[in-house]
Protein backbone atom coordinates (compact mmCIF):
# COMPACT_ATOMS: atom_id res chain seq x y z
CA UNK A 1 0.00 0.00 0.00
CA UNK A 2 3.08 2.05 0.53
CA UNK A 3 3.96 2.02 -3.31
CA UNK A 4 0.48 3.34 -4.57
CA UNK A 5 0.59 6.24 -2.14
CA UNK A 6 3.75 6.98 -2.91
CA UNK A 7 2.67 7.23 -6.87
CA UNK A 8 0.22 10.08 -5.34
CA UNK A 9 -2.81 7.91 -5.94
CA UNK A 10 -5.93 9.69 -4.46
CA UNK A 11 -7.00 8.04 -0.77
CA UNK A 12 -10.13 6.24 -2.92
CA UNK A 13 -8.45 5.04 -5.86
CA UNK A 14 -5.46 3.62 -3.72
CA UNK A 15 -8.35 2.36 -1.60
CA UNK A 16 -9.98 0.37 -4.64
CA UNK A 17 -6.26 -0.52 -6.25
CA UNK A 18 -5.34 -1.99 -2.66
CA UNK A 19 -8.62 -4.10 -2.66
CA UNK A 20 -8.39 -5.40 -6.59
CA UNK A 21 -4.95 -6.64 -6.12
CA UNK A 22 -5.73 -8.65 -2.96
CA UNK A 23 -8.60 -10.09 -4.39
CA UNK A 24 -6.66 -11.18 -7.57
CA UNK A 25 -4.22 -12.26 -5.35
CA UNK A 26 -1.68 -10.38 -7.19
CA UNK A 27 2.00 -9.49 -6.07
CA UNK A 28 3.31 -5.94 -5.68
CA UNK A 29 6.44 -6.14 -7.39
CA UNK A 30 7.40 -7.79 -10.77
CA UNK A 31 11.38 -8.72 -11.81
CA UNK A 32 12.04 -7.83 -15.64
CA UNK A 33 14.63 -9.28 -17.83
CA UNK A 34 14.02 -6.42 -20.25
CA UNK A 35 14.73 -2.37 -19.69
CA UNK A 36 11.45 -0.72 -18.24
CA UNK A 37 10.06 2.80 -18.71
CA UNK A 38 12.60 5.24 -16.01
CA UNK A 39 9.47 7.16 -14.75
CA UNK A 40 5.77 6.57 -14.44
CA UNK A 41 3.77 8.83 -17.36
CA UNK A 42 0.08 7.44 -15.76
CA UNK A 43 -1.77 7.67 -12.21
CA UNK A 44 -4.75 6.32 -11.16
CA UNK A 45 -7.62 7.71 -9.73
CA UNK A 46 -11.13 7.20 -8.64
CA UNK A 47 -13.49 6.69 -10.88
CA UNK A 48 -17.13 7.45 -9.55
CA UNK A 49 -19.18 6.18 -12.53
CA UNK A 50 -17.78 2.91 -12.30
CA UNK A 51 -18.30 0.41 -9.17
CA UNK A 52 -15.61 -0.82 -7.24
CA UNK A 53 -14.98 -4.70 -7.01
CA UNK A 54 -16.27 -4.52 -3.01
CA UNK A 55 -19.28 -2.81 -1.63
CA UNK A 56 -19.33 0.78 -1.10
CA UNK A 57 -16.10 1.52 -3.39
CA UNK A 58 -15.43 3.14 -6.33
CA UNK A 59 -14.03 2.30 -9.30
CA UNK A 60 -10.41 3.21 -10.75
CA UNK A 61 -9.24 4.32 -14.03
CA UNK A 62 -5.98 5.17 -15.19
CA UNK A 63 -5.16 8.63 -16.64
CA UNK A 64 -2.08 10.93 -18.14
CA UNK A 65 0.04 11.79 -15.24
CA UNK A 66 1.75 14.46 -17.59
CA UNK A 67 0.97 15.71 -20.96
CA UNK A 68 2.58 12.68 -23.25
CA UNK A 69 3.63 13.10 -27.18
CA UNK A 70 2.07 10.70 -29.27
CA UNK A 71 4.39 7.79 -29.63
CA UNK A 72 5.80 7.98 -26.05
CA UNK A 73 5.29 4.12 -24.17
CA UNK A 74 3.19 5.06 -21.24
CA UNK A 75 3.66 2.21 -19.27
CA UNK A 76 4.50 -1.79 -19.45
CA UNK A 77 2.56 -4.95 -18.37
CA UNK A 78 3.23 -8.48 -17.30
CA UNK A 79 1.82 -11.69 -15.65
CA UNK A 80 1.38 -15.16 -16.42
CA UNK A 81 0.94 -16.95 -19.67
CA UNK A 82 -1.73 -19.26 -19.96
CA UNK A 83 -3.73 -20.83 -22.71
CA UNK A 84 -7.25 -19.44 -22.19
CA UNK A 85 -8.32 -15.91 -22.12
CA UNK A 86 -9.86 -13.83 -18.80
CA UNK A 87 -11.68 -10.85 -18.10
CA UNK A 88 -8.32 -9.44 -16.88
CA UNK A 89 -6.05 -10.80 -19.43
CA UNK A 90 -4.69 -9.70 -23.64
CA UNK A 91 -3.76 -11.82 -25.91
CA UNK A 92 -0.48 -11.82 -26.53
CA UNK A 93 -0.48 -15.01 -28.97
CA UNK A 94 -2.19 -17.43 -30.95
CA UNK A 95 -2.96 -19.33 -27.89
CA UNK A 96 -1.16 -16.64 -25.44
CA UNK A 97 -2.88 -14.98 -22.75
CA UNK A 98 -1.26 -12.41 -20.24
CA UNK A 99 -2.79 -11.86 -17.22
CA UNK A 100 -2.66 -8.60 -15.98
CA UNK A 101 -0.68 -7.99 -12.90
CA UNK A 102 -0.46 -4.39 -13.14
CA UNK A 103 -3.03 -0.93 -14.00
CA UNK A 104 -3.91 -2.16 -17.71
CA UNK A 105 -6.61 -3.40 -15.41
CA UNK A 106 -7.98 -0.13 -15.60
CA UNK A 107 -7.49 1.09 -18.88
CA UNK A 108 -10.70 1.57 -20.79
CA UNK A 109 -11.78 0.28 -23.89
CA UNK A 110 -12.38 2.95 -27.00
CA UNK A 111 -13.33 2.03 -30.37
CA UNK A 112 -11.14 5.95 -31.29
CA UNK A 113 -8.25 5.08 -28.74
CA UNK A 114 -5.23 7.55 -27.20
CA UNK A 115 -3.19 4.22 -27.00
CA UNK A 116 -1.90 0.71 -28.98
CA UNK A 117 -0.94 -1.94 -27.20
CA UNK A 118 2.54 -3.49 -28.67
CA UNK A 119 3.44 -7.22 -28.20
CA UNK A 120 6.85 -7.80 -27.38
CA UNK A 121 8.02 -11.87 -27.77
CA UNK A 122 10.05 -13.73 -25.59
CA UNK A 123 9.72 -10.55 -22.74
CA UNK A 124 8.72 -11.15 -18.68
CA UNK A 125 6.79 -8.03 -19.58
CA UNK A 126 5.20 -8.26 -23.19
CA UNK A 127 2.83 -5.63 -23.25
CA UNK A 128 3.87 -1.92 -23.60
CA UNK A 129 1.13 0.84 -23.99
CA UNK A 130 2.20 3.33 -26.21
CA UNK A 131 0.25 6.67 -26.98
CA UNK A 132 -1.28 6.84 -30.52
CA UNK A 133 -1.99 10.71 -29.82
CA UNK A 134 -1.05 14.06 -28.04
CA UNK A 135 -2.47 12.92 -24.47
CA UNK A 136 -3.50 15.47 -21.96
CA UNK A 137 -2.84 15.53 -17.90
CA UNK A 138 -5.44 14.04 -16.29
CA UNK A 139 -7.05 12.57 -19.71
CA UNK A 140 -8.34 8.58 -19.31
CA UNK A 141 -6.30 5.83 -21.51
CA UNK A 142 -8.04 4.04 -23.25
CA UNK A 143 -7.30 1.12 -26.45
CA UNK A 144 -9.39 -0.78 -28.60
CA UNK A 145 -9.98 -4.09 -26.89
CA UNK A 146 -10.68 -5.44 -30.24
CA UNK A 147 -7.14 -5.10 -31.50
CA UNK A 148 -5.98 -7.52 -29.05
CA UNK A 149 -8.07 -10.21 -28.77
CA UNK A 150 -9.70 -12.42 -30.85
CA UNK A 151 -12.52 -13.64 -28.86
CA UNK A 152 -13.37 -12.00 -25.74
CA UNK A 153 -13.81 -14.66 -22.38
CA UNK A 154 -16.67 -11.41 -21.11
CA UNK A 155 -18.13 -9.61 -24.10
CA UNK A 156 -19.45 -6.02 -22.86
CA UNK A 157 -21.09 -3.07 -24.60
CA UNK A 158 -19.10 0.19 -25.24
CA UNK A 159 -21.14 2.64 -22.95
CA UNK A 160 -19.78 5.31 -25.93
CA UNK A 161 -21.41 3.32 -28.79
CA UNK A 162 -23.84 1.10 -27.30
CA UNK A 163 -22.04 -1.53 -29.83
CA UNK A 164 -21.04 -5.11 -28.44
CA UNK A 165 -16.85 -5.48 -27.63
CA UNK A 166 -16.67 -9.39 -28.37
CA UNK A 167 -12.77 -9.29 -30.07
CA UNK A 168 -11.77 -8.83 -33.41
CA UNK A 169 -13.23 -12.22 -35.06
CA UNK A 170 -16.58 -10.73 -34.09
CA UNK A 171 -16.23 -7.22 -36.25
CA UNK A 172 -17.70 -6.43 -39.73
CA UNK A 173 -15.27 -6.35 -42.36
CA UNK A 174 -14.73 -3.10 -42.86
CA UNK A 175 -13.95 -2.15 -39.39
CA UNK A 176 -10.98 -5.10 -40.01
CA UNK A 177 -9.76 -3.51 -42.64
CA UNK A 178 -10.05 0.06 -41.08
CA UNK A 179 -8.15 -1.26 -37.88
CA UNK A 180 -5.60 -2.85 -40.44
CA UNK A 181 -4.91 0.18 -42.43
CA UNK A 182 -4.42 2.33 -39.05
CA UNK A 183 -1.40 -0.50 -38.02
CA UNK A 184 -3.46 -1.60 -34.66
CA UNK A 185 -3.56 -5.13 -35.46
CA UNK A 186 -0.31 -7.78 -33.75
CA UNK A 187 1.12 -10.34 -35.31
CA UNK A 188 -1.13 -12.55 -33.44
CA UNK A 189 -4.44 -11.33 -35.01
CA UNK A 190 -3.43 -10.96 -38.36
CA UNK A 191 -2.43 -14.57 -38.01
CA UNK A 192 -5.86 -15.78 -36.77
CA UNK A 193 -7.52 -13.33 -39.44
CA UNK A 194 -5.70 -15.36 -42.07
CA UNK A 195 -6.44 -18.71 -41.22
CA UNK A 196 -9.60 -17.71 -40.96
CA UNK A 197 -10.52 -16.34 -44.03
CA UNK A 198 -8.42 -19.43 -45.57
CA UNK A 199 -11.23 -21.71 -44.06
CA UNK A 200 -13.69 -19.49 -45.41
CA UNK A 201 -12.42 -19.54 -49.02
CA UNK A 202 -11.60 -23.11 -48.72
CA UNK A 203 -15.19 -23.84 -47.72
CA UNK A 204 -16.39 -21.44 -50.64
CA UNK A 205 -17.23 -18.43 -49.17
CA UNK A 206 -16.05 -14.48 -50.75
CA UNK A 207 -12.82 -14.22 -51.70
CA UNK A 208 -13.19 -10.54 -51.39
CA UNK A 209 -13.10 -11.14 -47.38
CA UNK A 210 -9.56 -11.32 -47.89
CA UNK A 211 -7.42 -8.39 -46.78
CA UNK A 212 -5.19 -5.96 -48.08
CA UNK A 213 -1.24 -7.69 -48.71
CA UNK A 214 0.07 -4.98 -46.08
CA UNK A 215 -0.80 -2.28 -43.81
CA UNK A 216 0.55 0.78 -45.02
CA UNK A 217 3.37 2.09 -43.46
């Protein structure tokens, strides 16, 4: 608890941050094998139009601690690799799953995101958030939850949209392709987008499904 006052966490957000680790059961402190980010670009705070996970909390969101240029990795993620996804886990591979040890927890979803997520292989911490756009102090991260996974283990609706976030396998074409052309999509999805418009074609359905050779660059 020492560590998220000392980020400057407000008294409720530590409050709710303290509570959703124990209940994950989640340690404090992760070892790295590869360089980390030298200072914190994020904070958390409370977040009174959410619930927290125990009664009579609040919820927690994580925002700009700073103005950050676009381009700029906000912060990094890590946690343990297992074959089937979570509410609290990205896919990191064709059959990867991270589970989320750290404040992507409280990242919100956006179908026009401030951040990507970028997969980094063979990493104790694979996940870095990096910020698509000019972010301001104070101003709520948020990625596309669709550009990560392929099938989501809770579906939600965007409260934004009112449209269902299932993963990427459940989109309409075009948003695929819009997604592709804006460079959002990891190795991992483009993979499973593949083989799955192979199966399509190969049990005769549109070959037009298929997508662009490359992103542009």
């Amino acid at each position: 608890m020492r560590r998220v006052l000392a980020r400057g966490y407000s008294s409720a957000a530590a409050s709710a941050l303290a509570s959703a680790s124990a209940s994950a059961g989640m340690p404090q402190r992760i070892q790295s094998t590869r360089p980390t980010v030298d200072a914190f670009l994020h904070d958390l705070v409370g977040d009174e139009s959410q619930p927290g996970q125990t009664p009579n909390t609040i919820g927690v969101k994580a925002v700009a601690l700073r103005d950050v240029e676009a381009g700029e990795i906000i912060f990094q993620e890590t946690g343990p690799i297992t074959s089937t996804s979570t509410m609290h886990s990205i896919q990191i591979g064709i059959d990867q799953h991270c589970g989320l040890m750290g404040e992507a927890r409280f990242t919100a979803h956006s179908f026009e995101p401030n951040c990507a997520v970028s997969i980094v292989e063979l990493s104790s911490h694979p996940i870095d958030f990096i910020a698509l756009t000019p972010i301001k102090a104070g101003e709520a991260l948020s990625f596309d939850y669709s550009t990560t996974e392929w099938s989501m283990a809770a579906p939600f609706v965007d409260h934004a949209t009112g449209v269902e976030v299932a993963g990427f396998s459940h989109l309409d074409d075009d948003r695929k392709r819009e997604l592709l052309g804006r460079g959002l999509l990891p190795k991992h999805i483009m993979r499973l987008w593949l083989d799955d418009l192979h199966s399509t074609s190969d049990a005769g359905g549109p070959a037009a499904r298929r997508p662009p050779a490359a992103a542009p660059q």
